[in-house]
Each structure stands twice: as C-alpha cells, then as structure tokens.
Protein backbone atom coordinates (compact mmCIF):
# COMPACT_ATOMS: atom_id res chain seq x y z
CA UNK A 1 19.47 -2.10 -3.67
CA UNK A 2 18.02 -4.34 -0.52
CA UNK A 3 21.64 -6.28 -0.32
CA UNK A 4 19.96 -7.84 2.67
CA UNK A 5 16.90 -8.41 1.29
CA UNK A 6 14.86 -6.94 4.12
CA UNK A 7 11.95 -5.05 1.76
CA UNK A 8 11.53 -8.51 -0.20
CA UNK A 9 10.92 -10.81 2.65
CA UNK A 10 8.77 -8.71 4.89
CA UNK A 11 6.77 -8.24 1.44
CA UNK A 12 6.61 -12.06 1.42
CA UNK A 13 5.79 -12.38 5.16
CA UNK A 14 2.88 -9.88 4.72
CA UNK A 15 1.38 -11.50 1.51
CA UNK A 16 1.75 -14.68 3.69
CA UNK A 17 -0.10 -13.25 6.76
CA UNK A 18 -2.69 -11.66 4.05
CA UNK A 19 -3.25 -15.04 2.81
CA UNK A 20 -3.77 -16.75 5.96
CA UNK A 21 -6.37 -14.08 6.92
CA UNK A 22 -8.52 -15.18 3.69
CA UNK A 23 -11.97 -16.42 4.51
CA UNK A 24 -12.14 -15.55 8.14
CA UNK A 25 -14.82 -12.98 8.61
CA UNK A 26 -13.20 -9.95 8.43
CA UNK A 27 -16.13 -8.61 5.96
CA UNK A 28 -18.99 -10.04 7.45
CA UNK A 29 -17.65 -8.14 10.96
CA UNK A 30 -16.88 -4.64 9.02
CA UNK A 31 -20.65 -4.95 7.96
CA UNK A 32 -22.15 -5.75 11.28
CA UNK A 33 -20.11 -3.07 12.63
CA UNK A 34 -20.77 -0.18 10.46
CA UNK A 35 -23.58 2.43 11.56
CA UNK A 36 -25.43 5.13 9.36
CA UNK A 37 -23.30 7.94 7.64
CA UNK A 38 -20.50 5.51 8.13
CA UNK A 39 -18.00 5.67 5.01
CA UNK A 40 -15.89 2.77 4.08
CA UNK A 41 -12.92 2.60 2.03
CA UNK A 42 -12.42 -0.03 -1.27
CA UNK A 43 -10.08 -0.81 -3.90
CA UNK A 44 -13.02 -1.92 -6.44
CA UNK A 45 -16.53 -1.26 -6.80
CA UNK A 46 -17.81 -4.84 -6.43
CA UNK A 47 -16.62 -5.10 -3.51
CA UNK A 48 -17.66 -1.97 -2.04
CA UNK A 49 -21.25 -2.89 -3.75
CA UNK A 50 -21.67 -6.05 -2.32
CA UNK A 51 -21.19 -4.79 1.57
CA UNK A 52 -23.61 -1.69 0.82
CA UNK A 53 -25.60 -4.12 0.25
CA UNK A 54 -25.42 -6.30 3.47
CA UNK A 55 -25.63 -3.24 5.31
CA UNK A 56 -29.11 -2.17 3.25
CA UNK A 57 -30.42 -5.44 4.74
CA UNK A 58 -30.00 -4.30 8.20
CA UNK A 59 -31.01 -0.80 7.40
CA UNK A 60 -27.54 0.78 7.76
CA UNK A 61 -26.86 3.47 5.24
CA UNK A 62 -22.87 3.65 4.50
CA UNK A 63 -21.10 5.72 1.99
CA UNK A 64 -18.48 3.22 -0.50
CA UNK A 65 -15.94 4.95 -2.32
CA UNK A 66 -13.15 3.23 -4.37
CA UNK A 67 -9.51 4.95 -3.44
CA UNK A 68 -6.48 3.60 -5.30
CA UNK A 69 -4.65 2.61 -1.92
CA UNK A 70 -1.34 4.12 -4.25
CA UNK A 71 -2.81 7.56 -3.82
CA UNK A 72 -4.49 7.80 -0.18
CA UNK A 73 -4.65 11.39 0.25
CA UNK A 74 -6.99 11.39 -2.39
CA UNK A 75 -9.51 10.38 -0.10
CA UNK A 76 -9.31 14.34 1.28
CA UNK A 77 -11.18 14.80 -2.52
CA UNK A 78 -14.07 13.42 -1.13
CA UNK A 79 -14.69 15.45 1.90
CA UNK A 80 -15.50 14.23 5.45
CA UNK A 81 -18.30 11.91 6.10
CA UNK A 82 -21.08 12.11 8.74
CA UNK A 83 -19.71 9.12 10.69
CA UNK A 84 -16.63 7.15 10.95
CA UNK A 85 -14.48 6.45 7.84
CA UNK A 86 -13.21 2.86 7.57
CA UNK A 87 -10.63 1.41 5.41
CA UNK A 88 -11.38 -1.83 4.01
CA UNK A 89 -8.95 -4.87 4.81
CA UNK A 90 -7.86 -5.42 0.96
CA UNK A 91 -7.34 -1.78 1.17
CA UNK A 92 -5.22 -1.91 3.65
CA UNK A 93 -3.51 -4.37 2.54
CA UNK A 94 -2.68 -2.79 -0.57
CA UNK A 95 -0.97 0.28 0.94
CA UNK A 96 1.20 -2.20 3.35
CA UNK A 97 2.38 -3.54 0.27
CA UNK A 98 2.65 -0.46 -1.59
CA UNK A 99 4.56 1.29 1.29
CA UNK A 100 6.78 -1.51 1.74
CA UNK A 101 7.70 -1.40 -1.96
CA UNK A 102 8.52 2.59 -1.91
CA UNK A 103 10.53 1.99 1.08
CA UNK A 104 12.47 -0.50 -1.11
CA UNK A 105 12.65 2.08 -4.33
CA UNK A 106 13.73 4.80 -1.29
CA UNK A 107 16.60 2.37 -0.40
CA UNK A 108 17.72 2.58 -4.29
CA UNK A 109 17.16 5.89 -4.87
CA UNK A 110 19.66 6.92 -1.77
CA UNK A 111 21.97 4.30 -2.41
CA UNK A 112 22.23 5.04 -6.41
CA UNK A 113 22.22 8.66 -5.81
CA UNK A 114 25.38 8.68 -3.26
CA UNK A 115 27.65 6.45 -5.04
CA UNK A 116 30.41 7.02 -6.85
CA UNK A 117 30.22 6.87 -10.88
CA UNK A 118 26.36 6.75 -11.12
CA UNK A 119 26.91 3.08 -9.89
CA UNK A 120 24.90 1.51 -7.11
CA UNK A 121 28.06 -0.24 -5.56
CA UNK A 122 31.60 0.40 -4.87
CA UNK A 123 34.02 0.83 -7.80
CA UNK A 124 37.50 -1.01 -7.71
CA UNK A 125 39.98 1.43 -7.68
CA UNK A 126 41.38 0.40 -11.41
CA UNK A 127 37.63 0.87 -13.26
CA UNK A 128 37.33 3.92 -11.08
CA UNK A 129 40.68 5.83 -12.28
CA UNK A 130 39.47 4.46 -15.41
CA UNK A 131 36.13 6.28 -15.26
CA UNK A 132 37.96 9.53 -14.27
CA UNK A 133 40.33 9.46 -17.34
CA UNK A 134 37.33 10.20 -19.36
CA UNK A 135 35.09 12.51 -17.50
CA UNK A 136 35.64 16.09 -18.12
C-alpha cells in the first residue's frame, strides 16, 4: 500500500495535465508532421483511421496500427517500418497511466510480500504471538 499516497496523486496530476492538453492541436501537428513510410501508434482504430486520412489528403502514406499501450512490446510483432515510428498522444498517455498504476501494484506486492503474517502492516505484538500459537 501507497501510505503516502504518492501513485494516486501523480495519477490525478497526470489525468489533470491530460485534460488540460484536450483540444489543442496535438493531432492536427502529428499529421502535418508525418512523412511517407512513417508508422504511428493508436489505441483504437478510429482514431488511427481518421489521421490516415488527413495524411491521404496531403499525399503522405503512413502505416496505423492499434497497440494496447498495456502490452508495448507487442509493437516488435509488427516489424520495423520504413520511416519513423510515432506513438500517438492518447497512447502515450495510456502507458503513463498504466506504468504509474504497476508502480503502485509493485509497491503492494513488496510491501505484502515482506511482512510479517501475510499482512501488509505491522502486527501488535499480542495478535502476533497469537498468530504463532497456531502456525505449525
């Protein structure tokens, strides 16, 4: 367990920034940026549809793929491109929030797995002599 909290409010902090960053261009500038052979990285096909298609109407030809941002090194599955590969901003989004949230099960994991009892805090020394009466 976060006792501080840490993993919770730098989630919160990041959805915040993410939210802010809403409607500001950041598509429009991938699309104007991206050059043939160019792949680019989504985390749903309508997405990666519709900015195919606004690089069609300038004649750039990208390669979209849809990657669950949970399991990234699936993108090696799809080989290398002929030009740069870009990861969408929901995208990355996604795995900021998805790494953050590991780091938090991490935290429980260590914390659960070195204290005493099975229990993920410290035992009072009463409830812990009682737990050792009974385990053989």
């Amino acid at each position: 367990m976060d006792h501080f909290g840490i993993g919770q409010a730098l989630r919160s902090a990041a959805r915040i920034y993410f939210q802010g960053s809403r409607q500001t261009g950041r598509t429009v500038s991938l699309a104007e940026n991206l050059r043939d052979g160019d792949r680019v990285v989504f985390t749903n096909d309508s997405e990666a549809e519709r900015v195919k298609h606004m690089c069609l109407e300038r004649n750039v030809k990208i390669d979209a793929i849809v990657l669950d941002p949970r399991e990234p090194g699936r993108i090696f599955e799809s080989g290398s491109s002929q030009g740069r590969t870009i990861f969408d901003h929901s995208w990355v989004e996604q795995f900021y929030l998805n790494a953050l949230e590991r780091c938090e099960k991490d935290i429980d994991h260590l914390q659960r797995e070195t204290s005493g009892f099975g229990e993920a805090h410290l035992e009072t020394r009463r409830k812990a002599a009682e737990i050792a009466k009974w385990r053989m």
